[in-house]
PDB file of N, CA and C in Angstrom:
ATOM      1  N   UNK A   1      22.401  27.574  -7.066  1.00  0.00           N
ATOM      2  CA  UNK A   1      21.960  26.348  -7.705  1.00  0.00           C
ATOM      3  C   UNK A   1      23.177  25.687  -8.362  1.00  0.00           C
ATOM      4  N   UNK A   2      23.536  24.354  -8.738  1.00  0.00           N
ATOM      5  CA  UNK A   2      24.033  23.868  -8.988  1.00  0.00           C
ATOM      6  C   UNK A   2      24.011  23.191 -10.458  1.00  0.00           C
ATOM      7  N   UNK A   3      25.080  22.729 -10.546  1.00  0.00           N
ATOM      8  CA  UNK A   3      24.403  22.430 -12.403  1.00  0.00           C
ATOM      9  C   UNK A   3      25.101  21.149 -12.083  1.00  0.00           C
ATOM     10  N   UNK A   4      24.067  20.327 -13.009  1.00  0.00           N
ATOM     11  CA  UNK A   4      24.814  18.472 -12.784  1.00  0.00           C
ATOM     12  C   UNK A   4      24.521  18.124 -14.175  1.00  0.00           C
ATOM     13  N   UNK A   5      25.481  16.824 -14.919  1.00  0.00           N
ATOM     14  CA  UNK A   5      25.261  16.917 -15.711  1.00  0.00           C
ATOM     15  C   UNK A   5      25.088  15.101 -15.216  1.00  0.00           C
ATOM     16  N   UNK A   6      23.820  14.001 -15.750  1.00  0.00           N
ATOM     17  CA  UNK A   6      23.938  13.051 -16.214  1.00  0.00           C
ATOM     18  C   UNK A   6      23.748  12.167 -17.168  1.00  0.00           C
ATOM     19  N   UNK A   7      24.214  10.806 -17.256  1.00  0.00           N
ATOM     20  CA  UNK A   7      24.075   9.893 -17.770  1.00  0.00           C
ATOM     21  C   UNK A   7      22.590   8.958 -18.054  1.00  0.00           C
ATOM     22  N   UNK A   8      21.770   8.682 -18.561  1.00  0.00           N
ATOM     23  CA  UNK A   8      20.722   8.062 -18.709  1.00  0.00           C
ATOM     24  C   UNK A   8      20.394   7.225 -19.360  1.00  0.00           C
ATOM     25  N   UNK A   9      20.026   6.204 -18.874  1.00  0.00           N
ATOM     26  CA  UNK A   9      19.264   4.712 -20.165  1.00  0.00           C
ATOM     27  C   UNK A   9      18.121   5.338 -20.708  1.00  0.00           C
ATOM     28  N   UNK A  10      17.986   5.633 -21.931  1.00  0.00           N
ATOM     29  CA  UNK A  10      17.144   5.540 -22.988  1.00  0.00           C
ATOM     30  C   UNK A  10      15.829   5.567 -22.224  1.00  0.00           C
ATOM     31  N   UNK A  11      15.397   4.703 -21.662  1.00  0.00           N
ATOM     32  CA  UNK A  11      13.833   3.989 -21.365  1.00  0.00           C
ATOM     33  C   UNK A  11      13.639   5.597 -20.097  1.00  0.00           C
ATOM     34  N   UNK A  12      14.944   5.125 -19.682  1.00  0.00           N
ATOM     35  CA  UNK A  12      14.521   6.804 -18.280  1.00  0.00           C
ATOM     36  C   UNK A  12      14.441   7.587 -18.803  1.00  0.00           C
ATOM     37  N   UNK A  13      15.282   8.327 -20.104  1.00  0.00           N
ATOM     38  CA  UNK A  13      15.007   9.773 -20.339  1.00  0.00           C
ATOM     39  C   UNK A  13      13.724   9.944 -21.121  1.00  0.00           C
ATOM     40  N   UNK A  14      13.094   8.815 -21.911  1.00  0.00           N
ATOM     41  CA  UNK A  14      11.998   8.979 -22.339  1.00  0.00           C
ATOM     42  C   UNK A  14      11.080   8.957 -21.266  1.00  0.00           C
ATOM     43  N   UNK A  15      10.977   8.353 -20.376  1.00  0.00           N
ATOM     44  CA  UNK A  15      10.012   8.877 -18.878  1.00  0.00           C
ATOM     45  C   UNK A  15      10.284  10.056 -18.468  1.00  0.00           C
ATOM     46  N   UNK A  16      11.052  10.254 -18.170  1.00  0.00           N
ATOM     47  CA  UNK A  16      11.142  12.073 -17.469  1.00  0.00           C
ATOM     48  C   UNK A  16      10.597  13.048 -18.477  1.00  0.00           C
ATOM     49  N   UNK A  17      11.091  12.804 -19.767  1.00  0.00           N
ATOM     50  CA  UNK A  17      10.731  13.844 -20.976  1.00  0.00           C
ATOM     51  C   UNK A  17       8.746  13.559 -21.282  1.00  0.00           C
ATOM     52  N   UNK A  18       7.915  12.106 -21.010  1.00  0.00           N
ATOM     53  CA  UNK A  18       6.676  12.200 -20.816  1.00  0.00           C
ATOM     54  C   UNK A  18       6.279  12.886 -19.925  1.00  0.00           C
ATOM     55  N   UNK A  19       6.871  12.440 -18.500  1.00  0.00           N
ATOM     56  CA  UNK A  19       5.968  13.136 -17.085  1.00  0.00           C
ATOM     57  C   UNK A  19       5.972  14.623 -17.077  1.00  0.00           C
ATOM     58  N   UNK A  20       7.426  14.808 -17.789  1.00  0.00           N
ATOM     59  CA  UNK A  20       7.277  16.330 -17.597  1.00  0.00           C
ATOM     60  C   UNK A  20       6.356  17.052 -18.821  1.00  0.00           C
ATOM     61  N   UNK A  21       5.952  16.171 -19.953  1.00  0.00           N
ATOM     62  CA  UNK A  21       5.334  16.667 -20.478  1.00  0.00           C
ATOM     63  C   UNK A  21       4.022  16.907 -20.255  1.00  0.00           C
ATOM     64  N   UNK A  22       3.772  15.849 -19.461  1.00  0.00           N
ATOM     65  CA  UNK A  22       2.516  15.442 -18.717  1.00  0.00           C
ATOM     66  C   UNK A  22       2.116  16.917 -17.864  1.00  0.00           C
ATOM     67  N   UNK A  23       2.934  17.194 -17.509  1.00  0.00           N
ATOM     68  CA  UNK A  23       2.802  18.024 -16.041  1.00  0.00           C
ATOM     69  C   UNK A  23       3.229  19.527 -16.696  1.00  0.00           C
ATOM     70  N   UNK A  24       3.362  19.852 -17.740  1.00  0.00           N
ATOM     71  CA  UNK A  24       4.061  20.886 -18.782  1.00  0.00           C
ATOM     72  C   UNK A  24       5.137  21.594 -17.763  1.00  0.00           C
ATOM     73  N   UNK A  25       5.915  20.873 -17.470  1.00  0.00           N
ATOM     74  CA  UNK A  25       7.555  21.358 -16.478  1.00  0.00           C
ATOM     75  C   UNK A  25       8.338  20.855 -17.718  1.00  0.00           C
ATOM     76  N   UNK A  26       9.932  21.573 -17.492  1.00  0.00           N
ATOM     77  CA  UNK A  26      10.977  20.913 -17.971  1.00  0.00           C
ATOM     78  C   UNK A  26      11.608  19.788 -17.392  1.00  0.00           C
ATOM     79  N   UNK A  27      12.162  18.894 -17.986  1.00  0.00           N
ATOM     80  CA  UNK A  27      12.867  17.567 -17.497  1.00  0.00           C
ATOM     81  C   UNK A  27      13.401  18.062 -16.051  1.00  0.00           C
ATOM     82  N   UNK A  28      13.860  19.209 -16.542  1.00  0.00           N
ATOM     83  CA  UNK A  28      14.926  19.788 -14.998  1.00  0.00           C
ATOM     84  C   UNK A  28      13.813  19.530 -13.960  1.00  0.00           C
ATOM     85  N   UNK A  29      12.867  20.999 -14.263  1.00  0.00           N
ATOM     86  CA  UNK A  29      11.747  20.952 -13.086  1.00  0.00           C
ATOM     87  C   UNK A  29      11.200  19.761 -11.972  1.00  0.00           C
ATOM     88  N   UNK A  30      10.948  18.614 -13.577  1.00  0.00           N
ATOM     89  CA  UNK A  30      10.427  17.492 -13.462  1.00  0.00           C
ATOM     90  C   UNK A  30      11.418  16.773 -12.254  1.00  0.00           C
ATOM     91  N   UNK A  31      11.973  16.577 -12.493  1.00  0.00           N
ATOM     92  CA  UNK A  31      13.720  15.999 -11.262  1.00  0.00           C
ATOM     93  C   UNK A  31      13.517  17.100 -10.002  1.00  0.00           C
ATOM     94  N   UNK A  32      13.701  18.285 -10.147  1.00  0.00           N
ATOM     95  CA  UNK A  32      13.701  18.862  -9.126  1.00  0.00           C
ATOM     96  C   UNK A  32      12.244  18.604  -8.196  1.00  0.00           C
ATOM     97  N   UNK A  33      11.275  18.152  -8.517  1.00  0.00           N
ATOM     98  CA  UNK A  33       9.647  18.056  -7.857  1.00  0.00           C
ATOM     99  C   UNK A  33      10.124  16.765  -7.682  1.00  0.00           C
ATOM    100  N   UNK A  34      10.629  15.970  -7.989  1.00  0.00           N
ATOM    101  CA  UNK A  34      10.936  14.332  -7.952  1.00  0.00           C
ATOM    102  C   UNK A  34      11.832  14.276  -6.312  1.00  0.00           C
ATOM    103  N   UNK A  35      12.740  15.026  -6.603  1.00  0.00           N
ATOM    104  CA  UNK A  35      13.798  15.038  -5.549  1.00  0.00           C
ATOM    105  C   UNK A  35      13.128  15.535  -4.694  1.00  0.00           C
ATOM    106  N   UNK A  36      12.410  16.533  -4.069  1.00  0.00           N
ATOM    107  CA  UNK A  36      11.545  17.362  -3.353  1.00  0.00           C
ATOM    108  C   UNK A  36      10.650  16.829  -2.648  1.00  0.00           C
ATOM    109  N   UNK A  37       9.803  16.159  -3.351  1.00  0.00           N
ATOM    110  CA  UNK A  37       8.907  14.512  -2.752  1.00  0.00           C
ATOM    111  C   UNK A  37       9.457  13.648  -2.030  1.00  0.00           C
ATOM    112  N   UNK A  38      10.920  13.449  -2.500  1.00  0.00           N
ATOM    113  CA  UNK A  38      11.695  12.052  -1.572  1.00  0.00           C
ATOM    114  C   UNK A  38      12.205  12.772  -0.488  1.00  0.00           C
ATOM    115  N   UNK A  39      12.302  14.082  -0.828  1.00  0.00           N
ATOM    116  CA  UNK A  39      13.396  14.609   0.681  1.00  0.00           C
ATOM    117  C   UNK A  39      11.744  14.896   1.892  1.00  0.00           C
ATOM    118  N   UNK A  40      11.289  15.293   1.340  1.00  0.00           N
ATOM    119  CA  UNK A  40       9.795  15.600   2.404  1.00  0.00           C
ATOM    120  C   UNK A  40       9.205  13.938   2.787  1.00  0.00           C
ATOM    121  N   UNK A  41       9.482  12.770   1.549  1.00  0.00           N
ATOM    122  CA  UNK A  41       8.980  12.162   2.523  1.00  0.00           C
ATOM    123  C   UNK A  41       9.870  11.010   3.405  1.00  0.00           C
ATOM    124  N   UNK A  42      11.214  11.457   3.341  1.00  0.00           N
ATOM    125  CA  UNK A  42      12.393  10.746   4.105  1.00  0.00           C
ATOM    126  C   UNK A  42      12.534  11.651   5.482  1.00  0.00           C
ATOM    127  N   UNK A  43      12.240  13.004   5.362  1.00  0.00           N
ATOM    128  CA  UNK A  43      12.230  13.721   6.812  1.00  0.00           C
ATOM    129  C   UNK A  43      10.805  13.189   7.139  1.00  0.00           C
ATOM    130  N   UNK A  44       9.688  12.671   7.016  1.00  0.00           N
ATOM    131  CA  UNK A  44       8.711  12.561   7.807  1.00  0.00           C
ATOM    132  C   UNK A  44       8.888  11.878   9.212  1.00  0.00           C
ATOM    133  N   UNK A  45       8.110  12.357   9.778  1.00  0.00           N
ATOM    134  CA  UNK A  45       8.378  11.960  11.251  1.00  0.00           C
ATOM    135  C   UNK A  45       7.571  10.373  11.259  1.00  0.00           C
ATOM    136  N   UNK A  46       8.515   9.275  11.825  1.00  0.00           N
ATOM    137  CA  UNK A  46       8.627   7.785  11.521  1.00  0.00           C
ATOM    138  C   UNK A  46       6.481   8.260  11.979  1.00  0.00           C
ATOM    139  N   UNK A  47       6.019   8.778  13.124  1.00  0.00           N
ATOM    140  CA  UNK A  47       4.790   7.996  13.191  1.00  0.00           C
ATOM    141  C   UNK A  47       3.551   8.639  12.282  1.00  0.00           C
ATOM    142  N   UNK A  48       4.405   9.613  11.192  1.00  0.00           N
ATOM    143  CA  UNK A  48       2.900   9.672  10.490  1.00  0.00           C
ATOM    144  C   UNK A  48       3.214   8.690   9.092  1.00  0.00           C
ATOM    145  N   UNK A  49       4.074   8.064   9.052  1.00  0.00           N
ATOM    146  CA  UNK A  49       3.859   6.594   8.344  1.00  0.00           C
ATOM    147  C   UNK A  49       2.846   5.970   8.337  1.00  0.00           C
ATOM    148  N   UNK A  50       1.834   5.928   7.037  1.00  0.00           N
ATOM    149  CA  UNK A  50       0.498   5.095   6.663  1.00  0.00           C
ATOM    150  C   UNK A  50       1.159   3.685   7.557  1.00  0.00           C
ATOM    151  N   UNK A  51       1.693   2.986   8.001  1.00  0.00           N
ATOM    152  CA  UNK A  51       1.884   1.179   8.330  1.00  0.00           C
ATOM    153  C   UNK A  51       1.062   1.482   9.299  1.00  0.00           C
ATOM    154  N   UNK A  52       1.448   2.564   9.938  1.00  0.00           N
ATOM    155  CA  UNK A  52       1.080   2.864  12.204  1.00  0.00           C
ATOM    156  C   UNK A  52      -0.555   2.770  11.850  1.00  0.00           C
ATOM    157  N   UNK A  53      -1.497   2.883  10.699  1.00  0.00           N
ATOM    158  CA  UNK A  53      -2.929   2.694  10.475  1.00  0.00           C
ATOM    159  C   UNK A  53      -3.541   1.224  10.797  1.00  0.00           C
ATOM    160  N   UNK A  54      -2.563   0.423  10.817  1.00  0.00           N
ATOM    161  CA  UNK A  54      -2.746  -1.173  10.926  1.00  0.00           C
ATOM    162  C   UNK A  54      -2.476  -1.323  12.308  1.00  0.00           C
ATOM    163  N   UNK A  55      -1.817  -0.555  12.972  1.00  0.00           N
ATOM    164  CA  UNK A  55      -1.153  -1.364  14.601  1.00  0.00           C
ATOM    165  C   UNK A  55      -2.406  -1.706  15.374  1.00  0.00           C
ATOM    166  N   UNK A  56      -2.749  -2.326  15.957  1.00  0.00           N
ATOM    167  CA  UNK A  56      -4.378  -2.536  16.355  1.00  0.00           C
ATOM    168  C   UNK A  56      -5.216  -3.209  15.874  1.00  0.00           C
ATOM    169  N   UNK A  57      -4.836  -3.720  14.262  1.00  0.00           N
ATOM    170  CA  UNK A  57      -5.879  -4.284  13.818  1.00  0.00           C
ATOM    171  C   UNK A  57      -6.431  -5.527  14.089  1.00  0.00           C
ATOM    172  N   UNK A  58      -5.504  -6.179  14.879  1.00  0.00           N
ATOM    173  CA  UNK A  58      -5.697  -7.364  15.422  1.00  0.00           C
ATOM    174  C   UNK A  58      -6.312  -7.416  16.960  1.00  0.00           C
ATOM    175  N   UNK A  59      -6.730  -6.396  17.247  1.00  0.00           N
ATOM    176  CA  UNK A  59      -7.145  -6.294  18.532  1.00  0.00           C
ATOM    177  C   UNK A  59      -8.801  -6.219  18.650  1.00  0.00           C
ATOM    178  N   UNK A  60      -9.154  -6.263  19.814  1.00  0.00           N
ATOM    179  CA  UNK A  60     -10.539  -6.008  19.549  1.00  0.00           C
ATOM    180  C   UNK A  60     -11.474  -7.191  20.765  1.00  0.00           C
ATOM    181  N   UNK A  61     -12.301  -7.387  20.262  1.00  0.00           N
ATOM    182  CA  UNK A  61     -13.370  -8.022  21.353  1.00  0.00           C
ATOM    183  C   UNK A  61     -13.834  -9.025  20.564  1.00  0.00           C
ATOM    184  N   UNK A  62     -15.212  -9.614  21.166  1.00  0.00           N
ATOM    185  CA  UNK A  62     -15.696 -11.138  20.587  1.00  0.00           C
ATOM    186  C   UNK A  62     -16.098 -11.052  18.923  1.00  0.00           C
ATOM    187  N   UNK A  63     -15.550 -12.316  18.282  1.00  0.00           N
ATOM    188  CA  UNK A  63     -15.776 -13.546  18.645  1.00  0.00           C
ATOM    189  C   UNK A  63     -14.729 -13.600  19.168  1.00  0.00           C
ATOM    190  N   UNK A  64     -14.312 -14.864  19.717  1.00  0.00           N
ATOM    191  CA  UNK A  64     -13.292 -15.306  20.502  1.00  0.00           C
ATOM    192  C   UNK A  64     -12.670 -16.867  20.065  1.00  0.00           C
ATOM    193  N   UNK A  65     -13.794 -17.139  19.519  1.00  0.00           N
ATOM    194  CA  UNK A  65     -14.445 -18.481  19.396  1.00  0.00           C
ATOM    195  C   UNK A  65     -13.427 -18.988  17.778  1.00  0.00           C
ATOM    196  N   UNK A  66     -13.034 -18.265  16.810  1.00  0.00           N
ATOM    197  CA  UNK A  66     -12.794 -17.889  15.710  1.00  0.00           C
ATOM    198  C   UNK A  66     -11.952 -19.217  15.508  1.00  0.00           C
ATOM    199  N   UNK A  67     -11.017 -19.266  15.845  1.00  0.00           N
ATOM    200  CA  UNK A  67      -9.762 -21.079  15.601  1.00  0.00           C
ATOM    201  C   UNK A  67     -11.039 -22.179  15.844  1.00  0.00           C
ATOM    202  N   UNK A  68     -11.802 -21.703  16.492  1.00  0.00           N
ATOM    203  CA  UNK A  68     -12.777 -23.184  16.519  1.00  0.00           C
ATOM    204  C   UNK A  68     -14.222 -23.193  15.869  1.00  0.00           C
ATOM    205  N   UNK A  69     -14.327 -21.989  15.116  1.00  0.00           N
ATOM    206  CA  UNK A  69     -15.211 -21.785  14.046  1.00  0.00           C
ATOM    207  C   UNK A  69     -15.084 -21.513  12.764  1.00  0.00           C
ATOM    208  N   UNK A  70     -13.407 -21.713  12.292  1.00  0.00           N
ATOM    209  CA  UNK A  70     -13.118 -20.680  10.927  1.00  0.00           C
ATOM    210  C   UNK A  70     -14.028 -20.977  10.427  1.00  0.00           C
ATOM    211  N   UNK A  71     -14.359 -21.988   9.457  1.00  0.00           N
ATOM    212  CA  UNK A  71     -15.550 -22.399   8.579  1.00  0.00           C
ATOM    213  C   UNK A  71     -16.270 -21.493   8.458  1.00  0.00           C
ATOM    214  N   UNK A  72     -17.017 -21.538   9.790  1.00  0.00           N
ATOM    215  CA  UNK A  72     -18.541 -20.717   9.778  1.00  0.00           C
ATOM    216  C   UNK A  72     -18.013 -19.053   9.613  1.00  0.00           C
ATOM    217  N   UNK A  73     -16.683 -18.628   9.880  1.00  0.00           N
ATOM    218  CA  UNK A  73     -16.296 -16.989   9.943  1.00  0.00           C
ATOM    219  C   UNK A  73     -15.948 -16.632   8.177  1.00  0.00           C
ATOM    220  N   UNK A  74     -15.398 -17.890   7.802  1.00  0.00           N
ATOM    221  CA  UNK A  74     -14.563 -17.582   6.767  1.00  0.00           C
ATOM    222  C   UNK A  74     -15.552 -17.706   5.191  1.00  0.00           C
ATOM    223  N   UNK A  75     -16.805 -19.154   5.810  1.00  0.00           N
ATOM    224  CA  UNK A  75     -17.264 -19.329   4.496  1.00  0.00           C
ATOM    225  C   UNK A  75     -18.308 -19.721   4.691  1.00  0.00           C
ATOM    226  N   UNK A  76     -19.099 -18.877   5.963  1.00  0.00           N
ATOM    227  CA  UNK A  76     -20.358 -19.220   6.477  1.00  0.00           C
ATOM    228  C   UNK A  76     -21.030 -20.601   6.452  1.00  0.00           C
ATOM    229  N   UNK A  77     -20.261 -21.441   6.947  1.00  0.00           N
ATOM    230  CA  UNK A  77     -20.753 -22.837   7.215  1.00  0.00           C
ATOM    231  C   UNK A  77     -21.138 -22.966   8.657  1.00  0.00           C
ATOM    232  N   UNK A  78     -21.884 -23.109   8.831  1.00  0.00           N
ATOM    233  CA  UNK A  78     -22.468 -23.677  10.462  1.00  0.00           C
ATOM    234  C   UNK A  78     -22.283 -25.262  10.113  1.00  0.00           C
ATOM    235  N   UNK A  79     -21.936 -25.532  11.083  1.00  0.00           N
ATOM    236  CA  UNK A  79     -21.529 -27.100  11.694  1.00  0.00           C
ATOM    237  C   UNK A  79     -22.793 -27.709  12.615  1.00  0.00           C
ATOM    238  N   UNK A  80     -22.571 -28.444  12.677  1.00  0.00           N
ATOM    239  CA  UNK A  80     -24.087 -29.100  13.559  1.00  0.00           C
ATOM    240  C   UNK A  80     -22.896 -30.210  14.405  1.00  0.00           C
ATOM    241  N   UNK A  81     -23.730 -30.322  15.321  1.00  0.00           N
ATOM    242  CA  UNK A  81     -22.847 -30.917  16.782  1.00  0.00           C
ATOM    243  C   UNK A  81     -22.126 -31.947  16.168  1.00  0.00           C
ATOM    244  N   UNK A  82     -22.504 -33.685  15.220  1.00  0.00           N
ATOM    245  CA  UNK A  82     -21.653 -33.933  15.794  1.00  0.00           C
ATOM    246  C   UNK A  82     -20.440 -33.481  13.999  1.00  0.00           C
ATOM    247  N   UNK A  83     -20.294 -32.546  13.615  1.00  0.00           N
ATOM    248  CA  UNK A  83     -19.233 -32.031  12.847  1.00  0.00           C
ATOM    249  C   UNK A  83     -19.498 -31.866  11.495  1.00  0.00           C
ATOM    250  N   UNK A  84     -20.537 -32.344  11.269  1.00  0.00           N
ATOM    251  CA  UNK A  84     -20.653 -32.325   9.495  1.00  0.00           C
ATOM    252  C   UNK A  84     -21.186 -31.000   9.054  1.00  0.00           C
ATOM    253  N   UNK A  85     -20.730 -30.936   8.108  1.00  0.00           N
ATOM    254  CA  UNK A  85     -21.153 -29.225   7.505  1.00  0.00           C
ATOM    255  C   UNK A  85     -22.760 -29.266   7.154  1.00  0.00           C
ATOM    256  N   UNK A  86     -23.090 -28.299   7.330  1.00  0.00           N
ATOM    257  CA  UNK A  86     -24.673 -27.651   7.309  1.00  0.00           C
ATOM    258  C   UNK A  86     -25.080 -26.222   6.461  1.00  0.00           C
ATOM    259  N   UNK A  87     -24.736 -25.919   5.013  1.00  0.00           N
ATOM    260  CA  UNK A  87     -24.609 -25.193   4.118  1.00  0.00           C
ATOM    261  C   UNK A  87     -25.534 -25.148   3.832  1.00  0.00           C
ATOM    262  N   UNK A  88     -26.285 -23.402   3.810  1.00  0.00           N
ATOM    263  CA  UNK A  88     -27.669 -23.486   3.403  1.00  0.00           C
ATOM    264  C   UNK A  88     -27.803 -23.375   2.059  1.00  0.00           C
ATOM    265  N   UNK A  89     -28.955 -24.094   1.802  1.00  0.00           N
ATOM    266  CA  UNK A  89     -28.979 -24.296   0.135  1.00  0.00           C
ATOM    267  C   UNK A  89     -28.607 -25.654  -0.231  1.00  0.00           C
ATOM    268  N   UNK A  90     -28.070 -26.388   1.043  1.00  0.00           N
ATOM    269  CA  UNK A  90     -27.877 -27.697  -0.133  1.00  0.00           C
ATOM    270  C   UNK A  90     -28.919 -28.796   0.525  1.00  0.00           C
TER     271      UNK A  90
END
């Protein structure tokens, strides 16, 4: 193991000295579980990245119709032929 010695702004060492109190570790500990987290999640393999949950989301089947209905998709307005809005309730 290695011994390091650093430098800290005020506002950081009072965070490390909460979390670790939080978590009843020493400041050290606290850094060492800190560092441990970033190295596990910098080796992750690029495709179990939460983003790859979205690839697809734009895909899919009907409506189709959607650029020539936003209204009615977005804020349930039905239109009547010749264009004027038709909002139920009014």
């Amino acid at each position: 193991m290695h011994r390091l010695q650093i430098s800290l702004p005020e506002w950081q060492y009072r965070f490390l000295r909460e979390q670790a109190s939080h978590t009843d570790q020493s400041i050290a500990g606290f850094i060492r579980k800190l560092i441990q987290q970033e190295a596990q999640a910098v080796q992750r393999p690029v495709e179990e990245d939460p983003i790859w949950e979205i690839v697809g989301i734009g895909q899919g089947g009907p409506p189709y119709d959607v650029s020539e209905r936003v209204d009615e998709f977005l804020y349930s307005v039905q239109r009547e032929d010749n264009g004027s809005e038709n909002r139920p309730g009014r």
